[in-house]
C-alpha atoms as a PDB file:
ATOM      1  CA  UNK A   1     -33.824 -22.951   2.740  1.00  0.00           C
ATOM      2  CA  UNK A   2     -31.248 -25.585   1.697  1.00  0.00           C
ATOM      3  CA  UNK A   3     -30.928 -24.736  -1.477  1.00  0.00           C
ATOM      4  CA  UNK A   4     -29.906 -21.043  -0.335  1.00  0.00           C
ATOM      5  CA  UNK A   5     -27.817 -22.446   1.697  1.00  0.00           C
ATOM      6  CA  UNK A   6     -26.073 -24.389  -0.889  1.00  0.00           C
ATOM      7  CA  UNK A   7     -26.353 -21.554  -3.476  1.00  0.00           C
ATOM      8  CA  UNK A   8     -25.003 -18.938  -1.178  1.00  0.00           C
ATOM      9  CA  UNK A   9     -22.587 -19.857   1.169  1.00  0.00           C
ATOM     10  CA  UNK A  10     -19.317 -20.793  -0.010  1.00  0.00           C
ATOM     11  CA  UNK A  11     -17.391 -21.620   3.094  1.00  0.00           C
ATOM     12  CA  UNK A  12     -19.933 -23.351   5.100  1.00  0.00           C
ATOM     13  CA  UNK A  13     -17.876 -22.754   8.548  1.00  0.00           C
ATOM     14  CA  UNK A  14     -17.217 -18.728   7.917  1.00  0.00           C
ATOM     15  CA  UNK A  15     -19.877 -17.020   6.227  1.00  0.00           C
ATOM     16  CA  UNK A  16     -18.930 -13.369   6.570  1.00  0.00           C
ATOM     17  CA  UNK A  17     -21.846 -11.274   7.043  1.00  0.00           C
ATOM     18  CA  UNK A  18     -21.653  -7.312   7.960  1.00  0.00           C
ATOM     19  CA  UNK A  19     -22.728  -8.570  11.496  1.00  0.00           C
ATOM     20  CA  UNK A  20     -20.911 -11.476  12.200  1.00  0.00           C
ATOM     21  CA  UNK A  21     -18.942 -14.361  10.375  1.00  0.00           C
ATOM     22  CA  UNK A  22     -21.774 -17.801  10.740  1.00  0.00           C
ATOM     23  CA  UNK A  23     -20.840 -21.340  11.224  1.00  0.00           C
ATOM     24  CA  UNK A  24     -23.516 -23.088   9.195  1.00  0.00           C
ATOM     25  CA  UNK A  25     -22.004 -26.944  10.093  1.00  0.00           C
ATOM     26  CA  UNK A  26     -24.191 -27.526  12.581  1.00  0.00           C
ATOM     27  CA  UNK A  27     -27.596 -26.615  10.763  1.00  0.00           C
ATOM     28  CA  UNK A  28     -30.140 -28.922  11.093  1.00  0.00           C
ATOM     29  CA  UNK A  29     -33.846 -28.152   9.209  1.00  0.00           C
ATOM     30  CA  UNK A  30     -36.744 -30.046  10.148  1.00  0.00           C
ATOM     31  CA  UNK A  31     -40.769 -29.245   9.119  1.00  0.00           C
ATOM     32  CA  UNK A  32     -42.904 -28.216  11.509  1.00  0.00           C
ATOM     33  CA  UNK A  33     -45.762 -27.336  10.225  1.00  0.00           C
ATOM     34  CA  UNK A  34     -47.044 -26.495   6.537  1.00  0.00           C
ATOM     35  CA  UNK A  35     -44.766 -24.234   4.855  1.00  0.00           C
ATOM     36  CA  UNK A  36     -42.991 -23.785   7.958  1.00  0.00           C
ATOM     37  CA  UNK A  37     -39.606 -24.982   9.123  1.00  0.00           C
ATOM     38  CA  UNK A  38     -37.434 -24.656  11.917  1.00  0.00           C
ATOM     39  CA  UNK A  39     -33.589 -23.897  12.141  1.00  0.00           C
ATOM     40  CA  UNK A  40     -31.274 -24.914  14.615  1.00  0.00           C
ATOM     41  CA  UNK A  41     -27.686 -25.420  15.549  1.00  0.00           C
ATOM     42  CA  UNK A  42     -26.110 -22.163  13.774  1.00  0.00           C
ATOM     43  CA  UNK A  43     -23.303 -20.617  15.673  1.00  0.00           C
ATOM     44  CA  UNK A  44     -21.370 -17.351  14.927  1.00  0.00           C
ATOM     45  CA  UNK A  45     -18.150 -15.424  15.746  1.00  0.00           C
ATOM     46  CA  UNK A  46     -17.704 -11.701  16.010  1.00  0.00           C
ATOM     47  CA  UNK A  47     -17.563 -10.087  12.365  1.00  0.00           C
ATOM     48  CA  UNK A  48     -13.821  -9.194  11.122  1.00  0.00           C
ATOM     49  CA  UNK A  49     -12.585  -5.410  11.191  1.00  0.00           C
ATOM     50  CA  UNK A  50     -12.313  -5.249   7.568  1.00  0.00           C
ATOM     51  CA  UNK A  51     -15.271  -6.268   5.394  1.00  0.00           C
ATOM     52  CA  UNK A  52     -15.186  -6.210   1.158  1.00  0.00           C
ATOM     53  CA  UNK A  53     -17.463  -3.654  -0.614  1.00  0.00           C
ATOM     54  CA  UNK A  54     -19.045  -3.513  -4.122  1.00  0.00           C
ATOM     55  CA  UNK A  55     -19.769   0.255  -4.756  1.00  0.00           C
ATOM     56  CA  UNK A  56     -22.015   0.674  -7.981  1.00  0.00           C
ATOM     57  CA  UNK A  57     -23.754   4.013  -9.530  1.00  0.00           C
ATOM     58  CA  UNK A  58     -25.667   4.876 -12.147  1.00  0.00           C
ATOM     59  CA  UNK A  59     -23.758   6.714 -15.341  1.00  0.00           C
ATOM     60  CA  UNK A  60     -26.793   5.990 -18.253  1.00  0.00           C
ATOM     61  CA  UNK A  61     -25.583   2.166 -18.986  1.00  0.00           C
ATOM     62  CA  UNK A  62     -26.506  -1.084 -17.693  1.00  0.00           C
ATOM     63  CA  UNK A  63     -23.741  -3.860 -17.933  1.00  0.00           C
ATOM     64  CA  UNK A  64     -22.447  -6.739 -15.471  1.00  0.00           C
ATOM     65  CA  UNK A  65     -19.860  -8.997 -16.431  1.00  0.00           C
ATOM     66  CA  UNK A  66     -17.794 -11.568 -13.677  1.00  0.00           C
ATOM     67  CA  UNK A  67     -14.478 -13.617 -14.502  1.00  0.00           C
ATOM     68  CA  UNK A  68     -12.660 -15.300 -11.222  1.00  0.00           C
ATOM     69  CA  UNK A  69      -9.401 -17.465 -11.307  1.00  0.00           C
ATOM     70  CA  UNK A  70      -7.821 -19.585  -8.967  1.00  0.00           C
ATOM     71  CA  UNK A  71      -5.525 -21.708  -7.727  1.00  0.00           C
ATOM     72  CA  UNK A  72      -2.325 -23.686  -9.399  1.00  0.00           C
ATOM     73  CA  UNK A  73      -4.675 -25.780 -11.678  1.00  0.00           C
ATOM     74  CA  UNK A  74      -7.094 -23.515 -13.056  1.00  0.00           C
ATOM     75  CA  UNK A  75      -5.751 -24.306 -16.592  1.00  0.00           C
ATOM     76  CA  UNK A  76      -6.924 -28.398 -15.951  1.00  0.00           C
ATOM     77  CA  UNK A  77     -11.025 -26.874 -15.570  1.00  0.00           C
ATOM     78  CA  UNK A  78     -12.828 -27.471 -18.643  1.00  0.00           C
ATOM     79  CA  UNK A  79     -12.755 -24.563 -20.533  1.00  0.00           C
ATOM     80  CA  UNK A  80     -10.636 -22.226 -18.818  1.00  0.00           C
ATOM     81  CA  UNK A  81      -8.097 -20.254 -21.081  1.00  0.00           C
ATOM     82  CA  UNK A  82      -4.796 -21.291 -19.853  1.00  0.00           C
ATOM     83  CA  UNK A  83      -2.246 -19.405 -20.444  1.00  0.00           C
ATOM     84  CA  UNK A  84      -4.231 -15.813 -20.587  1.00  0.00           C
ATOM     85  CA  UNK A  85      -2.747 -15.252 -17.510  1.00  0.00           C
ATOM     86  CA  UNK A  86       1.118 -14.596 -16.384  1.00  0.00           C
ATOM     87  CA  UNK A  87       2.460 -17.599 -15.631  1.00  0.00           C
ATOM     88  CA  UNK A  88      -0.638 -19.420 -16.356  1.00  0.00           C
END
């Protein structure tokens, strides 16, 4: 569960779902039994009226590929290819 947690969520306090956006800060995970845990202290707000959508189909290939950028000093991460960018 933490792990997921930490995997998944990017913005802790505003985790946009399609039902609602969840407030993970308050999260606290304790065992209760074996392989059994209990969650508590999640809180949520109503979901936005826009959402994001990936739309995929199937046209006889199979290919992914991701590249993000971001933020003034993108260039100063470790690899990133400054300048392949306007104004970058």
């Amino acid at each position: 569960m933490k792990e997921q947690l930490l995997y998944e969520v990017t913005d802790p306090s505003g985790y946009v779902t399609l039902d609602a956006v969840a407030d993970f800060r308050g999260v606290r995970i304790r065992p209760v039994g074996p392989d059994q845990i209990e969650v508590t202290g999640g809180t949520a707000r109503p979901r936005p009226d826009t959402l994001k959508v990936s739309v995929g189909y199937h046209a006889g290939f199979v290919g992914e590929g991701e590249i993000s950028y971001a933020g003034p000093t993108r260039s100063a991460v470790p690899g990133s290819p400054a300048g392949s960018w306007p104004n970058g």
